[in-house]
C-alpha atoms as a PDB file:
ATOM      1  CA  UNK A   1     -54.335 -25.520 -33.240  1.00  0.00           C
ATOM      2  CA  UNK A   2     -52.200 -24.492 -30.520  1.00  0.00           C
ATOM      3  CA  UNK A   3     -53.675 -27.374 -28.056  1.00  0.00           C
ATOM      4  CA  UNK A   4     -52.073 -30.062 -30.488  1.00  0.00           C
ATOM      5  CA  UNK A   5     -48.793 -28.320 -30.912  1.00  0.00           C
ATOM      6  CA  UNK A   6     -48.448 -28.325 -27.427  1.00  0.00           C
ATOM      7  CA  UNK A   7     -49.187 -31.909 -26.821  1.00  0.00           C
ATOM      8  CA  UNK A   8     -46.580 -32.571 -30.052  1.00  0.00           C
ATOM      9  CA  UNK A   9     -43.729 -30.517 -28.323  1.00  0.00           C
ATOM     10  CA  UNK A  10     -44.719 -32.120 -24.883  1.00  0.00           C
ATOM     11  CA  UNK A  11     -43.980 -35.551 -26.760  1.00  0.00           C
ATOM     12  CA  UNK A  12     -40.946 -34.768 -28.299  1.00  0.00           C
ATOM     13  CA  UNK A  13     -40.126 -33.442 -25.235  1.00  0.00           C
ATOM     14  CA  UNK A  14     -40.582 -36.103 -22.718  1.00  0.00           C
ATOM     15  CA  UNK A  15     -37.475 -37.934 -23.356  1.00  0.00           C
ATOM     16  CA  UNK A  16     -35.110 -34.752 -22.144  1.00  0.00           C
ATOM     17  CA  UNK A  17     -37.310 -34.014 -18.885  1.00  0.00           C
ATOM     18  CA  UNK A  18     -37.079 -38.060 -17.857  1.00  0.00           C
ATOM     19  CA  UNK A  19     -33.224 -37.159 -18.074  1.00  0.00           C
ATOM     20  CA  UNK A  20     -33.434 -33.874 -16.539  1.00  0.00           C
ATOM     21  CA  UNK A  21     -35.684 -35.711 -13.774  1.00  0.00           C
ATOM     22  CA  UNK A  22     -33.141 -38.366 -13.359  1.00  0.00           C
ATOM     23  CA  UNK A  23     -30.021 -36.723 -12.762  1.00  0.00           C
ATOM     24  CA  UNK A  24     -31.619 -34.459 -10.496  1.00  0.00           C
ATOM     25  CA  UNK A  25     -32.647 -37.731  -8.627  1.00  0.00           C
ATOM     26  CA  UNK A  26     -29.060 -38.899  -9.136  1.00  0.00           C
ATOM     27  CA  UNK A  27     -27.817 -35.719  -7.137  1.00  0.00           C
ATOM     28  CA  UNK A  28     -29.950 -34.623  -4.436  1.00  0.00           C
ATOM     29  CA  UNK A  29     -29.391 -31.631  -2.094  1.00  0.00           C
ATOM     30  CA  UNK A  30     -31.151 -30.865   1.520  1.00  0.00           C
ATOM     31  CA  UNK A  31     -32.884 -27.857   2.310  1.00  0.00           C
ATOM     32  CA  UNK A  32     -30.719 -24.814   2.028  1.00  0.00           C
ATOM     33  CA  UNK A  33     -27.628 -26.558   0.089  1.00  0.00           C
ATOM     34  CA  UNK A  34     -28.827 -26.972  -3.478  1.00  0.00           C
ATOM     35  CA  UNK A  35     -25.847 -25.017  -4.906  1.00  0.00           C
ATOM     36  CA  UNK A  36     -25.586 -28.147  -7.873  1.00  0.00           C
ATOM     37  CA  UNK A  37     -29.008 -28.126  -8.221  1.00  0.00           C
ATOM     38  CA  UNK A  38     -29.359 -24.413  -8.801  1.00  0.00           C
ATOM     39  CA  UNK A  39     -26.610 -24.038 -11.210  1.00  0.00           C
ATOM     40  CA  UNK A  40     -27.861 -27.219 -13.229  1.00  0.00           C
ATOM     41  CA  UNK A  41     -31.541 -25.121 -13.542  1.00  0.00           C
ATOM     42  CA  UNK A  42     -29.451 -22.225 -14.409  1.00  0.00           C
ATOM     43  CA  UNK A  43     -27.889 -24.303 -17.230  1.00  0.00           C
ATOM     44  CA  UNK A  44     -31.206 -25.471 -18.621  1.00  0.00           C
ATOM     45  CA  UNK A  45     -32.296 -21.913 -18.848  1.00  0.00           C
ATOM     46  CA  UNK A  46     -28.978 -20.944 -20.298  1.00  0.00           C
ATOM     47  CA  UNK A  47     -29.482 -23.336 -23.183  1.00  0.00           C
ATOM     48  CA  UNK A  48     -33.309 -21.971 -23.483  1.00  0.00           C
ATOM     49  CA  UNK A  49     -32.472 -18.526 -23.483  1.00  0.00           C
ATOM     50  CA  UNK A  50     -34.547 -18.050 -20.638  1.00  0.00           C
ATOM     51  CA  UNK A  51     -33.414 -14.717 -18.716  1.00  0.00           C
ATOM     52  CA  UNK A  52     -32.963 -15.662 -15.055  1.00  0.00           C
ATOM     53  CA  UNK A  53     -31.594 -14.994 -11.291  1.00  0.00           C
ATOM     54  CA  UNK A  54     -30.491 -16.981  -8.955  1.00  0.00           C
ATOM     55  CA  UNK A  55     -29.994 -16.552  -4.965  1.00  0.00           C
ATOM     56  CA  UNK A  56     -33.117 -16.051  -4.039  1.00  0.00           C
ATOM     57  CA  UNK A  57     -33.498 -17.835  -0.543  1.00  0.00           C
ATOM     58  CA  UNK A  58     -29.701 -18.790  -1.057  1.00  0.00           C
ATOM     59  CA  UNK A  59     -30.363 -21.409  -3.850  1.00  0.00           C
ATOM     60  CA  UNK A  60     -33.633 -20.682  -5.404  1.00  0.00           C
ATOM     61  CA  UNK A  61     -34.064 -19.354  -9.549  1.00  0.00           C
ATOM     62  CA  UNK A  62     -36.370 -17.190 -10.457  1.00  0.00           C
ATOM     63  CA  UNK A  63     -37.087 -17.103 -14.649  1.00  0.00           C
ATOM     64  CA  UNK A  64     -39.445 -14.716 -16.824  1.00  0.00           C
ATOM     65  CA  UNK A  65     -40.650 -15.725 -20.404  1.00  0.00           C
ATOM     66  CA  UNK A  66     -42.299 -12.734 -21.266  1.00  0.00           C
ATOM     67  CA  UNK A  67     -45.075 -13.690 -24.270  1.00  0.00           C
ATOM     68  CA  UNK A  68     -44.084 -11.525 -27.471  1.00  0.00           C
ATOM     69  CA  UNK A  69     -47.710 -11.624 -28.895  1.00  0.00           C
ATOM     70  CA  UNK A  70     -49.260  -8.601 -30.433  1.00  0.00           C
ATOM     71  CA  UNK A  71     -51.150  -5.917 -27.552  1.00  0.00           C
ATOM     72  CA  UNK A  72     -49.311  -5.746 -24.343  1.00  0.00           C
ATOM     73  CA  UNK A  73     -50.518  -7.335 -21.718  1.00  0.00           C
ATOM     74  CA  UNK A  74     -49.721  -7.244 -17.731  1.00  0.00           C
ATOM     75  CA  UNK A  75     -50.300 -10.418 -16.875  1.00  0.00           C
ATOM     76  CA  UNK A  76     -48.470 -12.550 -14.709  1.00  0.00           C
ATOM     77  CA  UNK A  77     -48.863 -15.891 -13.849  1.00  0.00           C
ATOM     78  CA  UNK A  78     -46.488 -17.521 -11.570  1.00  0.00           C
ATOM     79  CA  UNK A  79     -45.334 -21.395 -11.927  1.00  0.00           C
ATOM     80  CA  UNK A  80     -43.126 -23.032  -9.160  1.00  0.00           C
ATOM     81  CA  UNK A  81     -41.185 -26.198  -8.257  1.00  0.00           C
ATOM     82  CA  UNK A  82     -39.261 -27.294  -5.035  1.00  0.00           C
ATOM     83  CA  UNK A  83     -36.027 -28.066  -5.774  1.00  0.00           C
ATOM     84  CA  UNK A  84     -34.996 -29.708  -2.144  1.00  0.00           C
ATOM     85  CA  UNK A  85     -34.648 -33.299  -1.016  1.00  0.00           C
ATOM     86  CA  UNK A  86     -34.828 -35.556   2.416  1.00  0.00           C
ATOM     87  CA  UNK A  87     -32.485 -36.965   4.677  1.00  0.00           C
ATOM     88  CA  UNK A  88     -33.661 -40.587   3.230  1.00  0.00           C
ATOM     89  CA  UNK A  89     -31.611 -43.394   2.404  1.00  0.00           C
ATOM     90  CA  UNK A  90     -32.384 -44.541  -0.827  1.00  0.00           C
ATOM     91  CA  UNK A  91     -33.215 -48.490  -1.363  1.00  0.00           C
ATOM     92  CA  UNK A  92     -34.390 -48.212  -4.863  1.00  0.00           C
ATOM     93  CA  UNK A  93     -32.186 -50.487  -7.351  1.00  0.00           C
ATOM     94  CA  UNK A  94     -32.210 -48.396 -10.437  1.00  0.00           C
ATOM     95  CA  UNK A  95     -29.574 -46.602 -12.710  1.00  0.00           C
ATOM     96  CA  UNK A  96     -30.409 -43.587 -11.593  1.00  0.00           C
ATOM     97  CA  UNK A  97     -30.150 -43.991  -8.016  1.00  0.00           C
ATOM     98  CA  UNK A  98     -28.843 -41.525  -5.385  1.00  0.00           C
ATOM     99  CA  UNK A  99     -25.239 -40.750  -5.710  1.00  0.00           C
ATOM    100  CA  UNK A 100     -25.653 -39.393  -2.307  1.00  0.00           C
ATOM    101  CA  UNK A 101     -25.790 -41.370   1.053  1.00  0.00           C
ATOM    102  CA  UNK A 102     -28.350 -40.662   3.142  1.00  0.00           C
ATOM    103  CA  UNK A 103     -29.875 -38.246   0.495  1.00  0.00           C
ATOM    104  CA  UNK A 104     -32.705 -39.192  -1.993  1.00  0.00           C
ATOM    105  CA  UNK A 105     -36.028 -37.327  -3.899  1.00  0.00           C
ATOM    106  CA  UNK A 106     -38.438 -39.075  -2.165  1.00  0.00           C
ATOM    107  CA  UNK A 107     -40.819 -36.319  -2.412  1.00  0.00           C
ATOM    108  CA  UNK A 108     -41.066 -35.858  -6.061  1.00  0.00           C
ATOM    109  CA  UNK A 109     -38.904 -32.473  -5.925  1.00  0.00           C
ATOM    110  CA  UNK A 110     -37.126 -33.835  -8.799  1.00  0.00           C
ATOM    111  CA  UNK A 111     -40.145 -34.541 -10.989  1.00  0.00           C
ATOM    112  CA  UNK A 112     -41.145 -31.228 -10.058  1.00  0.00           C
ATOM    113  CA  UNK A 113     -38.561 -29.128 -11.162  1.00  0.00           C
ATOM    114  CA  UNK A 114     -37.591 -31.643 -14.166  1.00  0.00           C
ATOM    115  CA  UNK A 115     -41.679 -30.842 -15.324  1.00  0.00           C
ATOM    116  CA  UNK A 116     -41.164 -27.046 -14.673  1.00  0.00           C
ATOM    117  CA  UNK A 117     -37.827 -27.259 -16.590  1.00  0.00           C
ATOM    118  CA  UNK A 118     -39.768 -28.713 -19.937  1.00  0.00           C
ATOM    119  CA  UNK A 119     -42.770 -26.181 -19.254  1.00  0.00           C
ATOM    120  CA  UNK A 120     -40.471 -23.916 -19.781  1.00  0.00           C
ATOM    121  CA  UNK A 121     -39.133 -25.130 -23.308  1.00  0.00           C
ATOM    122  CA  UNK A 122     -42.582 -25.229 -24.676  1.00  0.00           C
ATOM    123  CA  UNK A 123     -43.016 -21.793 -23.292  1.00  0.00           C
ATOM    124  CA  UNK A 124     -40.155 -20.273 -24.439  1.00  0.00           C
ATOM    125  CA  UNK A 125     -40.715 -21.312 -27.750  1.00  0.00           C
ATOM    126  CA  UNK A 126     -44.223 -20.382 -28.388  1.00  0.00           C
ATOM    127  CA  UNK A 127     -44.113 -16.729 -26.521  1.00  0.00           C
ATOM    128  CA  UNK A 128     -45.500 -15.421 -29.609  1.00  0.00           C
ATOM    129  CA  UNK A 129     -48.609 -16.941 -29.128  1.00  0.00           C
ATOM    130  CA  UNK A 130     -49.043 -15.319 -25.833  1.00  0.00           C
ATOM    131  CA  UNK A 131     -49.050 -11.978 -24.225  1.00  0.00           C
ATOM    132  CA  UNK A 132     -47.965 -11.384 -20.659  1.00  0.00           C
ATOM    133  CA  UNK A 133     -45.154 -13.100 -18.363  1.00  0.00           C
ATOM    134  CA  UNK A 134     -44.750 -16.020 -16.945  1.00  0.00           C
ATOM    135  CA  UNK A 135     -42.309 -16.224 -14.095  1.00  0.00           C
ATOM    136  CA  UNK A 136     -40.547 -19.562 -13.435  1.00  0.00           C
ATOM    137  CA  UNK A 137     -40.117 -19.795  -9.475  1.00  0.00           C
ATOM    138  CA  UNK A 138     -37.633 -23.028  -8.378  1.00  0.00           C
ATOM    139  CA  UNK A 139     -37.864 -22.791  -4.793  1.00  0.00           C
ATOM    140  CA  UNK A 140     -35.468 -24.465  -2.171  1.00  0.00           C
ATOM    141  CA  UNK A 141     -35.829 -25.407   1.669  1.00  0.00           C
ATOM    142  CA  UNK A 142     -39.561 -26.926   1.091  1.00  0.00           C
ATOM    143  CA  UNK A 143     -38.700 -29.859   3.723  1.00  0.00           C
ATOM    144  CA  UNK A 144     -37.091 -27.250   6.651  1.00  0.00           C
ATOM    145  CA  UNK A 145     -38.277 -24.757   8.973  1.00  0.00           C
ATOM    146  CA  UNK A 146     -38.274 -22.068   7.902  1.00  0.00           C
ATOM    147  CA  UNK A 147     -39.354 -22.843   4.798  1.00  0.00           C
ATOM    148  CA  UNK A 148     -37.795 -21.469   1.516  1.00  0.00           C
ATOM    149  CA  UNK A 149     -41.455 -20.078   0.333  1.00  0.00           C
ATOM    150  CA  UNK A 150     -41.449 -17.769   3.288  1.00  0.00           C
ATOM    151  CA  UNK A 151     -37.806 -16.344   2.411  1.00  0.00           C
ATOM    152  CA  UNK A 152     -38.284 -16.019  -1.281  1.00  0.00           C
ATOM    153  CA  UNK A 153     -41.565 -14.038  -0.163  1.00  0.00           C
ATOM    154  CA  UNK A 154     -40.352 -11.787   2.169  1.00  0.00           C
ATOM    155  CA  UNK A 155     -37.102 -11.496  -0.785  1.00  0.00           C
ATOM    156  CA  UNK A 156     -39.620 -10.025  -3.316  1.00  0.00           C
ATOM    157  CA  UNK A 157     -40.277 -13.320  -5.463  1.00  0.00           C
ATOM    158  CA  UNK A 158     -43.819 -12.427  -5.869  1.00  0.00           C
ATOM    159  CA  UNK A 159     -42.996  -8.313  -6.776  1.00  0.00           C
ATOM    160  CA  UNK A 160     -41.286  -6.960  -9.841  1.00  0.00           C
ATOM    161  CA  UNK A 161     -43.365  -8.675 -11.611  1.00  0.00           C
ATOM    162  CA  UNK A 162     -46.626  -9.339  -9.362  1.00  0.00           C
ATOM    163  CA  UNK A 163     -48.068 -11.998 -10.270  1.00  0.00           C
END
């Protein structure tokens, strides 16, 4: 049943997006300078095989998993993550604390994107039991005017494939 596979790969899983989630926390970027943190999604995807661009909105990715599964279909569902973090100091004591002075996820960005990241390894590997596309939007700028939603928008994110 495909509902328990999914929960087993989600397990299995869980281990490599607390990693992802923590050295995203480790690095943080503000709005509009997550150059690291857009070329560490890209190498997630890379290893996944997941077809990509970045740029979007100066740092965002946009991904497509396109379901291989018998009868064509046109769907498109969209998925998305922020990516950006806040001009916070961070007083947490833990090994993965900010590397970065006055810079920390205090929003959840990096859960976020760590949870879109593993989505997107259970996806990728069961596109055969699915039909359609699913576009993987990592969006920056969430915390500043104007926001990175609005730029990606007005830069097509939500075209070519509509989803």
């Amino acid at each position: 049943m495909l509902k328990q596979q999914i929960k087993a790969m989600a397990k299995a899983n869980h281990q490599r997006v607390v990693d992802i989630r923590r050295h995203i926390h480790q690095y943080p970027e503000l709005s509009y300078q997550e150059m690291e943190t857009s070329n560490f999604i890209a190498a997630q995807l890379d290893q996944l095989e997941i077809p990509y661009e970045q740029g979007c909105a100066e740092h965002g990715v946009v991904a497509l998993i396109k379901g291989t599964q018998a009868g064509e279909s046109e769907k498109v569902i969209a998925l998305r993550a922020d990516i950006d973090a806040l001009p916070i100091q961070e007083a947490n004591d833990v090994p993965y604390k900010s590397q970065r002075d006055g810079i920390m996820h205090a929003c959840g960005h990096d859960v976020h994107t760590a949870s879109l990241l593993g989505t997107a390894k259970i996806l990728q590997a069961l596109r055969a039991e699915f039909s359609g596309t699913v576009k993987l939007i990592f969006q920056p700028a969430e915390e500043k005017l104007p926001g990175g939603a609005s730029i990606m928008i007005k830069e097509g994110v939500l075209e070519n494939p509509k989803p």
